[in-house]
C-alpha atoms as a PDB file:
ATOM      1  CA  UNK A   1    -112.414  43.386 105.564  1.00  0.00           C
ATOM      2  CA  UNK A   2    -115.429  43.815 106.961  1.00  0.00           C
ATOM      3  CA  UNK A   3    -118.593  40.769 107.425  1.00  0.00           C
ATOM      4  CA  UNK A   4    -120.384  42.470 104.963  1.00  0.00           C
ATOM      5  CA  UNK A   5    -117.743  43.063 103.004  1.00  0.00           C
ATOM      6  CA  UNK A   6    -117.241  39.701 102.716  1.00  0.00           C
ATOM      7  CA  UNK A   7    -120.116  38.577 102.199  1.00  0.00           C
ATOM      8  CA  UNK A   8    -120.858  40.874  99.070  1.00  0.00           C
ATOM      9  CA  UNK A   9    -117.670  39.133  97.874  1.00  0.00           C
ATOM     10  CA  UNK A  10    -118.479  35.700  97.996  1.00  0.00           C
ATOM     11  CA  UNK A  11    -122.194  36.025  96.465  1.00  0.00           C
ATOM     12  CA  UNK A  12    -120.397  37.972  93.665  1.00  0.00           C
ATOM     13  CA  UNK A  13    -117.549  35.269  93.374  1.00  0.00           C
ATOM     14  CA  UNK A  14    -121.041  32.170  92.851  1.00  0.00           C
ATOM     15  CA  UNK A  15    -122.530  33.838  90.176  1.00  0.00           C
ATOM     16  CA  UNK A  16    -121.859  32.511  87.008  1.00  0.00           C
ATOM     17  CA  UNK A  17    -121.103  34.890  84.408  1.00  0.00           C
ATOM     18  CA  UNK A  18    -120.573  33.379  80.918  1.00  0.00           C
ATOM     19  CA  UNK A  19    -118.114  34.232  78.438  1.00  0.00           C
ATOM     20  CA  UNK A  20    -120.093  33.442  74.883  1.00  0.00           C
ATOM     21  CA  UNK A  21    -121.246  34.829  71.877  1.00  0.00           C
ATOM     22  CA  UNK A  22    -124.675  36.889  70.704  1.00  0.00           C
ATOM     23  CA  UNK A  23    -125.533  37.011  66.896  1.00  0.00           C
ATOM     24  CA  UNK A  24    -126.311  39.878  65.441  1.00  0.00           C
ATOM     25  CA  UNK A  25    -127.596  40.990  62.128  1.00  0.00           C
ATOM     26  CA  UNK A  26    -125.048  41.269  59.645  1.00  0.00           C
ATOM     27  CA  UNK A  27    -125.746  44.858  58.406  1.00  0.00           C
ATOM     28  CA  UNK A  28    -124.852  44.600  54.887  1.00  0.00           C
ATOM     29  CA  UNK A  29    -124.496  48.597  54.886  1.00  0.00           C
ATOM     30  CA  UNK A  30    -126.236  49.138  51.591  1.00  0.00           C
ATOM     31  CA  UNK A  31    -129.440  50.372  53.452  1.00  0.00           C
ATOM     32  CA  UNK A  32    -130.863  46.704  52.784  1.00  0.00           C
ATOM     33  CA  UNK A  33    -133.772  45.637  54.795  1.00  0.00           C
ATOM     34  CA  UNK A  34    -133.326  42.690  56.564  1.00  0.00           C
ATOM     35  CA  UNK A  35    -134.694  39.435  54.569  1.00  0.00           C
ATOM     36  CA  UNK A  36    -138.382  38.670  55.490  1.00  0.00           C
ATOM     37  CA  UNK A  37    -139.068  35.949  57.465  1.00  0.00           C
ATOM     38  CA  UNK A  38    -142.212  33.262  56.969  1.00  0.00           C
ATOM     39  CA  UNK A  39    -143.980  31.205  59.267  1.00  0.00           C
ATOM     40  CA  UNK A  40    -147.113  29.004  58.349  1.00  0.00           C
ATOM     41  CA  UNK A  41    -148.013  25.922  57.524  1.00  0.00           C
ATOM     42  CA  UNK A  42    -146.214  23.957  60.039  1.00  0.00           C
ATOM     43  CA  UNK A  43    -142.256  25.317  58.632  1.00  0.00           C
ATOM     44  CA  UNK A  44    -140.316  28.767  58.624  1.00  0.00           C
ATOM     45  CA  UNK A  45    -138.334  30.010  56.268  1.00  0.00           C
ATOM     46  CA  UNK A  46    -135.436  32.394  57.820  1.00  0.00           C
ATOM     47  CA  UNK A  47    -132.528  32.747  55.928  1.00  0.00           C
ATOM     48  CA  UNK A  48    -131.258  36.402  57.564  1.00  0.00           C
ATOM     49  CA  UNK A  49    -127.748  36.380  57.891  1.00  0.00           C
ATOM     50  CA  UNK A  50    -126.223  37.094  61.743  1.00  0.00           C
ATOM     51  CA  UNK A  51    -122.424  37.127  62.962  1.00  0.00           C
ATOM     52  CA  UNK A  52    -121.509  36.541  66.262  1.00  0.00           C
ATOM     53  CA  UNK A  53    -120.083  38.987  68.080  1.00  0.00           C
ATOM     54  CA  UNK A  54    -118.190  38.375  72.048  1.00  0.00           C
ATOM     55  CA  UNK A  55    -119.958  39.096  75.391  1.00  0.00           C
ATOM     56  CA  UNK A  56    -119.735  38.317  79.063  1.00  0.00           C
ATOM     57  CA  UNK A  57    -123.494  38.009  79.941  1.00  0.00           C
ATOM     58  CA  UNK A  58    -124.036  38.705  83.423  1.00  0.00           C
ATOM     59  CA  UNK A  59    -125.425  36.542  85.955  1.00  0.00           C
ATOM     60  CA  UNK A  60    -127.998  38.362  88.095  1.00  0.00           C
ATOM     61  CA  UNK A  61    -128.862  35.937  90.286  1.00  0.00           C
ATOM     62  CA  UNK A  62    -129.865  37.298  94.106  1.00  0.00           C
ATOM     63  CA  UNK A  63    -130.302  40.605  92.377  1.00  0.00           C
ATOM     64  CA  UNK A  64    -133.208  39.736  90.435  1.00  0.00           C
ATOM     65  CA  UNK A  65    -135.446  42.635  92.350  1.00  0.00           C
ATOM     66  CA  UNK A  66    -133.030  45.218  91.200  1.00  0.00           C
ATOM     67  CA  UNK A  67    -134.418  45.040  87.494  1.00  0.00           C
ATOM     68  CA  UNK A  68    -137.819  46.228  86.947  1.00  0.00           C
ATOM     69  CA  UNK A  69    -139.950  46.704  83.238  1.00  0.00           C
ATOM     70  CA  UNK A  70    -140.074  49.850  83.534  1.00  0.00           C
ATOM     71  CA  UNK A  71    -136.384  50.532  84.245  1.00  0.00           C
ATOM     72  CA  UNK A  72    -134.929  47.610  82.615  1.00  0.00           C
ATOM     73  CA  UNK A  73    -137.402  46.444  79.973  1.00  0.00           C
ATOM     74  CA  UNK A  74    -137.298  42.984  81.974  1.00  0.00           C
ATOM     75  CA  UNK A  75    -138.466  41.565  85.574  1.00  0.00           C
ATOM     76  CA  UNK A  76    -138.152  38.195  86.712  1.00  0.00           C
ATOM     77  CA  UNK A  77    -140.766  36.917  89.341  1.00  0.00           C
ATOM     78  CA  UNK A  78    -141.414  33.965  91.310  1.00  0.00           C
ATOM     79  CA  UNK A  79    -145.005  32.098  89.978  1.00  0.00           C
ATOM     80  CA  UNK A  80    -145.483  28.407  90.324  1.00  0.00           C
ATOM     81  CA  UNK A  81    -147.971  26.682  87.154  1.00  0.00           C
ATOM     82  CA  UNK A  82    -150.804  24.536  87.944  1.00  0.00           C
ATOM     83  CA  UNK A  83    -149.577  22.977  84.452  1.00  0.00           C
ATOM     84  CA  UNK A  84    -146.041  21.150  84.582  1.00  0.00           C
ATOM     85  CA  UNK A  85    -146.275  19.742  81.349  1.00  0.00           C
ATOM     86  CA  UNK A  86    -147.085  21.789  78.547  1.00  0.00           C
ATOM     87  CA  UNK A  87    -148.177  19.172  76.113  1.00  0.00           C
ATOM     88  CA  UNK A  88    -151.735  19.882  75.546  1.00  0.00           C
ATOM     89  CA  UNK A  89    -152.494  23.013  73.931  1.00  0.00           C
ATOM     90  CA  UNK A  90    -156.043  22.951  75.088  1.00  0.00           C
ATOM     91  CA  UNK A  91    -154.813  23.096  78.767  1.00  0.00           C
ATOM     92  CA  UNK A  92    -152.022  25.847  77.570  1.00  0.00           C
ATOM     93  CA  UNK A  93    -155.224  27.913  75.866  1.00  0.00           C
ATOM     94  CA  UNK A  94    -157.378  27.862  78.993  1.00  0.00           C
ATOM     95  CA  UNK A  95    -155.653  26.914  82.204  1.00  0.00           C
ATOM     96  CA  UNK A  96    -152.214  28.473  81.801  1.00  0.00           C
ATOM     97  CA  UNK A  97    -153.595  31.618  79.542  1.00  0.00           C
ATOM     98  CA  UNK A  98    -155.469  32.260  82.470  1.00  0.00           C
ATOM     99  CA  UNK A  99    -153.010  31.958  84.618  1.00  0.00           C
ATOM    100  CA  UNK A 100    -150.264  34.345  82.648  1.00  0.00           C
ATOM    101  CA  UNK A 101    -153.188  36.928  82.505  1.00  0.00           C
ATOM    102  CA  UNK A 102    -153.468  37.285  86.016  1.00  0.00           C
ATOM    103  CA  UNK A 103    -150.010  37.219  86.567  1.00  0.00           C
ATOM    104  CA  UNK A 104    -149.072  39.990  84.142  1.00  0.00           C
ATOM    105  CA  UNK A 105    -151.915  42.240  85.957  1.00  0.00           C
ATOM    106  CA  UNK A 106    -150.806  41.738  89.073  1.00  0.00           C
ATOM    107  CA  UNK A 107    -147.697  43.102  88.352  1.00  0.00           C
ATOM    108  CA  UNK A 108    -147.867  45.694  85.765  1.00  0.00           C
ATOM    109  CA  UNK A 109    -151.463  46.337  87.166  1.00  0.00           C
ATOM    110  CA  UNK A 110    -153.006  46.769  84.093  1.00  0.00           C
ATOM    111  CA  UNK A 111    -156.520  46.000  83.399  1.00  0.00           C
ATOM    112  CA  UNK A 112    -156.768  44.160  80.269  1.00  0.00           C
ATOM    113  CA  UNK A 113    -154.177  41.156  78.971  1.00  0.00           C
ATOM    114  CA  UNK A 114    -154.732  40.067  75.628  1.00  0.00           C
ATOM    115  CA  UNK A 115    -152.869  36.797  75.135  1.00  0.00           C
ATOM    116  CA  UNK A 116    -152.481  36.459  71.101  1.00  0.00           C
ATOM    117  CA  UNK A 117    -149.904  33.230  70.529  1.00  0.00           C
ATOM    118  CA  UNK A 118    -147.366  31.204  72.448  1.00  0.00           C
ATOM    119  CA  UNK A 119    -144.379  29.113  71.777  1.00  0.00           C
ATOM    120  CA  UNK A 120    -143.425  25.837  73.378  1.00  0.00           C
ATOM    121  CA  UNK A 121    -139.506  25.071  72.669  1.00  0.00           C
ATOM    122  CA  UNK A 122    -137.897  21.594  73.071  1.00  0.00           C
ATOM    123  CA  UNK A 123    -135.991  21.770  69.876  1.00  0.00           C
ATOM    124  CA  UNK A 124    -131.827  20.937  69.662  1.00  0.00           C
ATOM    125  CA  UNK A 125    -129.934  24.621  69.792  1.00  0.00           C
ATOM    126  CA  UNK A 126    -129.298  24.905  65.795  1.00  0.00           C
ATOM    127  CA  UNK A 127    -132.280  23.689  64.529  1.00  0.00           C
ATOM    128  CA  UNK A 128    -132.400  26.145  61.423  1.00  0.00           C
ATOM    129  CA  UNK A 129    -128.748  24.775  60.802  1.00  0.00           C
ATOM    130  CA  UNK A 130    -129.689  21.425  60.779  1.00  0.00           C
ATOM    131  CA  UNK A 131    -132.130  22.132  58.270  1.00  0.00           C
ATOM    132  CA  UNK A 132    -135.311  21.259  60.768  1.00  0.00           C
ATOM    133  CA  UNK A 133    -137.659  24.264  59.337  1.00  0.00           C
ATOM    134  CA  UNK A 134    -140.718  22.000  60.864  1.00  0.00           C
ATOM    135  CA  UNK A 135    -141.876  23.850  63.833  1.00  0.00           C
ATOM    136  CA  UNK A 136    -142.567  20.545  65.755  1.00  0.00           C
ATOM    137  CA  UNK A 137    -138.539  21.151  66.133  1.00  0.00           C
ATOM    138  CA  UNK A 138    -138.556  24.587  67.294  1.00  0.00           C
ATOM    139  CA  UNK A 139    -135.831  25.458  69.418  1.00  0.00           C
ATOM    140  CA  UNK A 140    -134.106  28.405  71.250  1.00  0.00           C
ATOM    141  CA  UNK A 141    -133.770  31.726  69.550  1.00  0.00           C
ATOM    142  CA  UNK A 142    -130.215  32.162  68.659  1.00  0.00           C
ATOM    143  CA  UNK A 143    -130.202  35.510  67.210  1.00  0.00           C
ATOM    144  CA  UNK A 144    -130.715  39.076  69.094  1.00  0.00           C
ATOM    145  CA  UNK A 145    -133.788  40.408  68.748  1.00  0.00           C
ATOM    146  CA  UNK A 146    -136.945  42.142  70.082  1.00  0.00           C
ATOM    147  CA  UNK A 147    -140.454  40.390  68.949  1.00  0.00           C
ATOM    148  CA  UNK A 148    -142.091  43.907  67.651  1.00  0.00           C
ATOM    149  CA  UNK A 149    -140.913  47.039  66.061  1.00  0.00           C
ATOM    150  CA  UNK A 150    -142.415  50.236  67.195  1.00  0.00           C
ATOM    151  CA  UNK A 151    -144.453  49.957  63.938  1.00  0.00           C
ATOM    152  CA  UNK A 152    -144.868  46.437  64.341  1.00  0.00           C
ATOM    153  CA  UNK A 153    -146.463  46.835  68.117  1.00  0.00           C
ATOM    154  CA  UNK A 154    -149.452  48.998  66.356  1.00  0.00           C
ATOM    155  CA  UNK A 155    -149.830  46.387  63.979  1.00  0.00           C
ATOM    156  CA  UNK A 156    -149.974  43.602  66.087  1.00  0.00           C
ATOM    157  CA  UNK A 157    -152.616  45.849  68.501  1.00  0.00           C
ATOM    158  CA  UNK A 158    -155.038  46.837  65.311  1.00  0.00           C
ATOM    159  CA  UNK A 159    -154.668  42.962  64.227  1.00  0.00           C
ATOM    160  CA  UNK A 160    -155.679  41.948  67.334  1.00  0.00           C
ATOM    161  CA  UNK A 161    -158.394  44.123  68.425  1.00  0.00           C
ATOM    162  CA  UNK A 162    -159.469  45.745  65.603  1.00  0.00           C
ATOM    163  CA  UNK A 163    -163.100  47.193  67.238  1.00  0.00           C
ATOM    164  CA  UNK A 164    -161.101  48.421  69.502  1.00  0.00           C
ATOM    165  CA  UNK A 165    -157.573  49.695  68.364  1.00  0.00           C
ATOM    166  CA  UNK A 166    -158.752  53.188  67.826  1.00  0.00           C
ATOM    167  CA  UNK A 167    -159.685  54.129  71.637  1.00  0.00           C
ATOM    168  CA  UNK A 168    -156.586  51.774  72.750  1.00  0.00           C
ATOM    169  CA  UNK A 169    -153.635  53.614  71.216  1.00  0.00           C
ATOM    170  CA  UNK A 170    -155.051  56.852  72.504  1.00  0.00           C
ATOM    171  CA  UNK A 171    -153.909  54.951  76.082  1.00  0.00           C
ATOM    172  CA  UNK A 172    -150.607  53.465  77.310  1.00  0.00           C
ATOM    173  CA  UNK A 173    -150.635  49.671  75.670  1.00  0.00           C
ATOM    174  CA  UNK A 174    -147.753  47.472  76.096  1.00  0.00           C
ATOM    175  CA  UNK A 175    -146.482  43.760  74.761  1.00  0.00           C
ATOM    176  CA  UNK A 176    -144.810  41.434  77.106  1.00  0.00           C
ATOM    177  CA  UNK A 177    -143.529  37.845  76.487  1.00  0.00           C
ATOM    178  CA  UNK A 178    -143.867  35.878  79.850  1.00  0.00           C
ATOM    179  CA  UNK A 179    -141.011  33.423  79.424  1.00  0.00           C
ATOM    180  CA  UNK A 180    -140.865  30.362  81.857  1.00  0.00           C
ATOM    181  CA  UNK A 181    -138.738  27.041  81.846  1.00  0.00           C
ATOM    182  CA  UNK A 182    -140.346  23.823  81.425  1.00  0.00           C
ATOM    183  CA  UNK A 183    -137.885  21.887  82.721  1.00  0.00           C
ATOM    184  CA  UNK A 184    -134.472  23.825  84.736  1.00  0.00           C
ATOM    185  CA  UNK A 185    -132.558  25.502  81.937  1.00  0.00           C
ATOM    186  CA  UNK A 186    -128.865  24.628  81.881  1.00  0.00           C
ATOM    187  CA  UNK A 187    -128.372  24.608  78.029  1.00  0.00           C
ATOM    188  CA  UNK A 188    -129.233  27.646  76.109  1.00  0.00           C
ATOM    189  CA  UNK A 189    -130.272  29.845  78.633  1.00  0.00           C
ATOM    190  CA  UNK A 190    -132.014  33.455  77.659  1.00  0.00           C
ATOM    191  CA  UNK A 191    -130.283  36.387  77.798  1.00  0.00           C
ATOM    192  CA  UNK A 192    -131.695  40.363  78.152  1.00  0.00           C
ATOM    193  CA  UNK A 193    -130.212  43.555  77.282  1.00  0.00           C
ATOM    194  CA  UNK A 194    -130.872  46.575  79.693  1.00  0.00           C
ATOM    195  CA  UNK A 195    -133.183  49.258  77.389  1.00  0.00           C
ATOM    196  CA  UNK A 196    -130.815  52.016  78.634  1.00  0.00           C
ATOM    197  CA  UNK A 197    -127.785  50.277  77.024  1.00  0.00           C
ATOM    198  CA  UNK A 198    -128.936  49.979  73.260  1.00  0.00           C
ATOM    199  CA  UNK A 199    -130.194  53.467  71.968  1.00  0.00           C
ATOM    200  CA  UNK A 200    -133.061  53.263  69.114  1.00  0.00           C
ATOM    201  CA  UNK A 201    -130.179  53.334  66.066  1.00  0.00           C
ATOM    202  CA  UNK A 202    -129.049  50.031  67.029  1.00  0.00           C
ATOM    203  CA  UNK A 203    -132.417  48.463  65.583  1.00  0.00           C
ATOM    204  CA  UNK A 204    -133.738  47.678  62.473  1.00  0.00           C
ATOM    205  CA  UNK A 205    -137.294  46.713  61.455  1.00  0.00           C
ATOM    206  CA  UNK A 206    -137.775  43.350  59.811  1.00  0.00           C
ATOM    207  CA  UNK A 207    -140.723  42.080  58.278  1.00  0.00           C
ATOM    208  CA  UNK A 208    -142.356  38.820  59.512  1.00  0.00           C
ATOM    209  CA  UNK A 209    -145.265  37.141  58.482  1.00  0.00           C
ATOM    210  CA  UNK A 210    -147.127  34.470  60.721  1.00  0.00           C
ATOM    211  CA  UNK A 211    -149.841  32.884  58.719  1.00  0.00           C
ATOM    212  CA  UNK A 212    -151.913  35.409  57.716  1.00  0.00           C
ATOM    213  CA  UNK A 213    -150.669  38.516  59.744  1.00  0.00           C
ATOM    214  CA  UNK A 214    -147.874  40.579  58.350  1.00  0.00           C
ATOM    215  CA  UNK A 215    -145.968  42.108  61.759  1.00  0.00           C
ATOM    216  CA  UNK A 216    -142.540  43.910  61.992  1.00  0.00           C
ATOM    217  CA  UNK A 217    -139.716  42.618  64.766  1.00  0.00           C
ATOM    218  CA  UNK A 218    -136.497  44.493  65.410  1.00  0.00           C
ATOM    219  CA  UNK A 219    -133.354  43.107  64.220  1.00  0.00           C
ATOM    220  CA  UNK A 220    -130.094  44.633  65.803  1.00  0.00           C
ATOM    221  CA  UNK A 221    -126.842  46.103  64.694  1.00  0.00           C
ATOM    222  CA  UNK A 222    -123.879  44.779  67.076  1.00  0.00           C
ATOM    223  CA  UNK A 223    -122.921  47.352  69.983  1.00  0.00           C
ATOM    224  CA  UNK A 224    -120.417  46.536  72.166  1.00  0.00           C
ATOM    225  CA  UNK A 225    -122.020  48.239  74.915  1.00  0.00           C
ATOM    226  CA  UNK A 226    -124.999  46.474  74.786  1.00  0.00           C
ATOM    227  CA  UNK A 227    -125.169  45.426  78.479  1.00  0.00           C
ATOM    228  CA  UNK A 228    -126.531  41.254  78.682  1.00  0.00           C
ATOM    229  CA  UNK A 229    -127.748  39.690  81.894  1.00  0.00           C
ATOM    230  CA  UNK A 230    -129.204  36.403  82.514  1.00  0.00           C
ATOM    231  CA  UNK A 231    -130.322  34.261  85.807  1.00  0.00           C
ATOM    232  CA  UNK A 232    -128.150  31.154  85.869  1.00  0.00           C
ATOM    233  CA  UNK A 233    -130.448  27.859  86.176  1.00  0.00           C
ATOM    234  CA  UNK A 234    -133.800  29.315  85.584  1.00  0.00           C
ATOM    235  CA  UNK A 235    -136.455  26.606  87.107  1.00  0.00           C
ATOM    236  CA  UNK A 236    -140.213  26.541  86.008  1.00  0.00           C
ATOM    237  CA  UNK A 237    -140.838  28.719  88.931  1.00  0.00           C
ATOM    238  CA  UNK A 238    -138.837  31.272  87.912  1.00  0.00           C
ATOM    239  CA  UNK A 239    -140.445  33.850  85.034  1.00  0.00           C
ATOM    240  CA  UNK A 240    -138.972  36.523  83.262  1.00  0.00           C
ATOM    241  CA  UNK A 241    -141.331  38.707  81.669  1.00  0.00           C
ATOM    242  CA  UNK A 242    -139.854  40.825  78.161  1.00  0.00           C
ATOM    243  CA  UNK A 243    -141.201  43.758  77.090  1.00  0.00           C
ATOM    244  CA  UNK A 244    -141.102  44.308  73.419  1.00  0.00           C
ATOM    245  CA  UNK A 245    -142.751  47.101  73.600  1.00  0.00           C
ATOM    246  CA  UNK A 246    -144.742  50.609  75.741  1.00  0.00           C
ATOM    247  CA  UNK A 247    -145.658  53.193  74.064  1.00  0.00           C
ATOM    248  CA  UNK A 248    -145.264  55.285  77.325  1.00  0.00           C
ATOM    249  CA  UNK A 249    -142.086  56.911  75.843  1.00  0.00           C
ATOM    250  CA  UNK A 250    -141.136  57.937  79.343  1.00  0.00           C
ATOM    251  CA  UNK A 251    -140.270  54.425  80.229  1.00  0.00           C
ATOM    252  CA  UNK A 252    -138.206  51.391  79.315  1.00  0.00           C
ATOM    253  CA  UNK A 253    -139.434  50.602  75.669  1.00  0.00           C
ATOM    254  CA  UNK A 254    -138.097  47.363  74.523  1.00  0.00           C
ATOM    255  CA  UNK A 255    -135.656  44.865  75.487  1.00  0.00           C
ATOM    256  CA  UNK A 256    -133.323  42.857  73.333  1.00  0.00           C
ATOM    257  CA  UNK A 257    -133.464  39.038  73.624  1.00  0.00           C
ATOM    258  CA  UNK A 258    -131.648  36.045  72.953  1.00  0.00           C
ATOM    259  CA  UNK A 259    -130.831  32.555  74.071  1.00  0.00           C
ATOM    260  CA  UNK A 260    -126.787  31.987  74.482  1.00  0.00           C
ATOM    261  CA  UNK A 261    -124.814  28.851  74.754  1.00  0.00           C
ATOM    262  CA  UNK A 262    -123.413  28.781  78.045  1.00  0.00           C
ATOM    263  CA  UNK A 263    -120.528  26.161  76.803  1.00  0.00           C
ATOM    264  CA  UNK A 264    -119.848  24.371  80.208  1.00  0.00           C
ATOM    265  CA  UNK A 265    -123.510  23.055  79.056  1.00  0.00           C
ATOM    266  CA  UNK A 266    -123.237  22.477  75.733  1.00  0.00           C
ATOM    267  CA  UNK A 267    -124.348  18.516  75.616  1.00  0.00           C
ATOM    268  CA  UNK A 268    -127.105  18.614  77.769  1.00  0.00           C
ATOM    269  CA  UNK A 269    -130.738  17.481  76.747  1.00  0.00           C
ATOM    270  CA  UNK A 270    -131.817  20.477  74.694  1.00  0.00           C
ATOM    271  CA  UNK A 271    -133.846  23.548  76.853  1.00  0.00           C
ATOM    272  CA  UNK A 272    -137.549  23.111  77.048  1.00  0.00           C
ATOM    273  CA  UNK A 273    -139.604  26.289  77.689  1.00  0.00           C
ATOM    274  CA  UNK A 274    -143.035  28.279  77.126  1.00  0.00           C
ATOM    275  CA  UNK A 275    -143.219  32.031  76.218  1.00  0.00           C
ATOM    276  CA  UNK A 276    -146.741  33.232  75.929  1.00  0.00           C
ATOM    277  CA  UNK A 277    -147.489  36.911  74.518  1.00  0.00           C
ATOM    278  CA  UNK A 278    -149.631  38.943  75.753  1.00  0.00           C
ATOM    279  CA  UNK A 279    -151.048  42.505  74.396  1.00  0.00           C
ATOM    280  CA  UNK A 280    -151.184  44.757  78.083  1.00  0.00           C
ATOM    281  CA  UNK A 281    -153.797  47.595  78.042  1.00  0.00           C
ATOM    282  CA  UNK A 282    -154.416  49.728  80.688  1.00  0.00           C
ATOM    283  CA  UNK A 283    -157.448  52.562  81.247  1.00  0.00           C
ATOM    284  CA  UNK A 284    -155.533  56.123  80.831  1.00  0.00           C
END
């Protein structure tokens, strides 16, 4: 066997796939919609009914250049935060908004970021199970999922930026979720799906409401050849940016999303992370 041969071996050999299960929507094959989910007031009601279905997710680490947005639907880059902490939201709305703007333009090299919400995460894994519905408990995402519909993406936009929504979805306009640890993720890690390996009939639109905006996410029917990759021990360095959605049909659309329990990890201190959203609007 050759050096190189060898080498390409052993990296393969230290990454850390994980054997675990993804929960999907429980398709009750009537034509249902999905039951609407409610956030506001400080609690969210979501009582939409998942099974889990088995998966190897892949590890990806050392490879991370190989995945790209517009291939993909995901990229993972290497940014170090001013802010370590993520406790006050005035910092979060000004410093690290700031921050996460540049950052997506610099590599999608749009012009304009929009950042509309974020979500801090410290939460224990089943939160929802444990009947904590106050979102001072929020925890990981459990369930597969994209954060926008194709619908819901044109919502969001003309919710957003109303004076302008008419002139901006003449143009290419994008959402990404810039996802980074706050502390290095062992438990619960986040999981992507390749766009190329879940065609459009796999998803479901599913209203939301958030306070006052009614949006549309996609919920997803279980394939097995939905295709899951993760980077084992994420650190707050490390960034993976989702898109949800590009209207540039020509492209990766969407990618599926989910934190996983990774059960060689399952009683350490729950995962702490940020994911900030931003609206991405370019000039043509």
């Amino acid at each position: 066997m050759s050096e190189s041969s060898k080498l390409s071996n052993e990296e393969e050999t230290s990454k850390r796939h994980v054997a675990t299960t993804l929960n999907y929507w429980d398709d009750p094959g009537d034509g249902a919609r999905p039951t609407p989910i409610f956030i506001g007031r400080g609690r969210i009601t979501n009582e939409r009914p998942h099974l889990a279905h088995n998966f190897v997710v892949t590890d990806l680490s050392g490879d991370e250049d190989k995945y790209s947005l517009d291939n993909d639907g995901f990229q993972y880059v290497r940014h170090t935060s001013r802010e370590k902490e993520f406790t006050s939201e005035k910092a979060i709305h000004t410093a690290y908004y700031r921050e996460c703007e540049q950052l997506v333009k610099d590599v999608t090299g749009a012009k304009h970021v929009h950042i509309f919400n974020h979500k801090v995460r410290r939460g224990p894994t089943q939160w929802h199970h444990l009947g904590l519905n106050n979102l001072a408990n929020r925890g990981p995402v459990t369930r597969t999922h994209v954060d926008q519909s194709y619908a819901g993406a044109e919502l969001r936009l003309r919710y957003e930026l109303p004076e302008d929504a008419e002139e901006l979805v003449k143009r290419r306009y994008q959402i990404i979720n810039l996802w980074r640890p706050i502390e290095t993720i062992l438990k619960d890690p986040i999981a992507v799906a390749s766009a190329d390996s879940v065609p459009d009939t796999d998803l479901v639109g599913a209203e939301m409401t958030e306070d006052d905006f009614k949006g549309e996410s996609w919920v997803v029917r279980h394939n097995p050849n939905h295709q899951w990759y993760y980077k084992h021990q994420m650190t707050p360095q490390d960034v993976l940016l989702i898109k949800c959605f590009d209207s540039n049909t020509s492209v990766a659309r969407r990618a599926l999303h989910s934190a996983f329990e990774d059960p060689s990890h399952r009683d350490k201190e729950s995962r702490q992370s940020i994911e900030v959203r931003c609206l991405v609007c370019y000039d043509a």
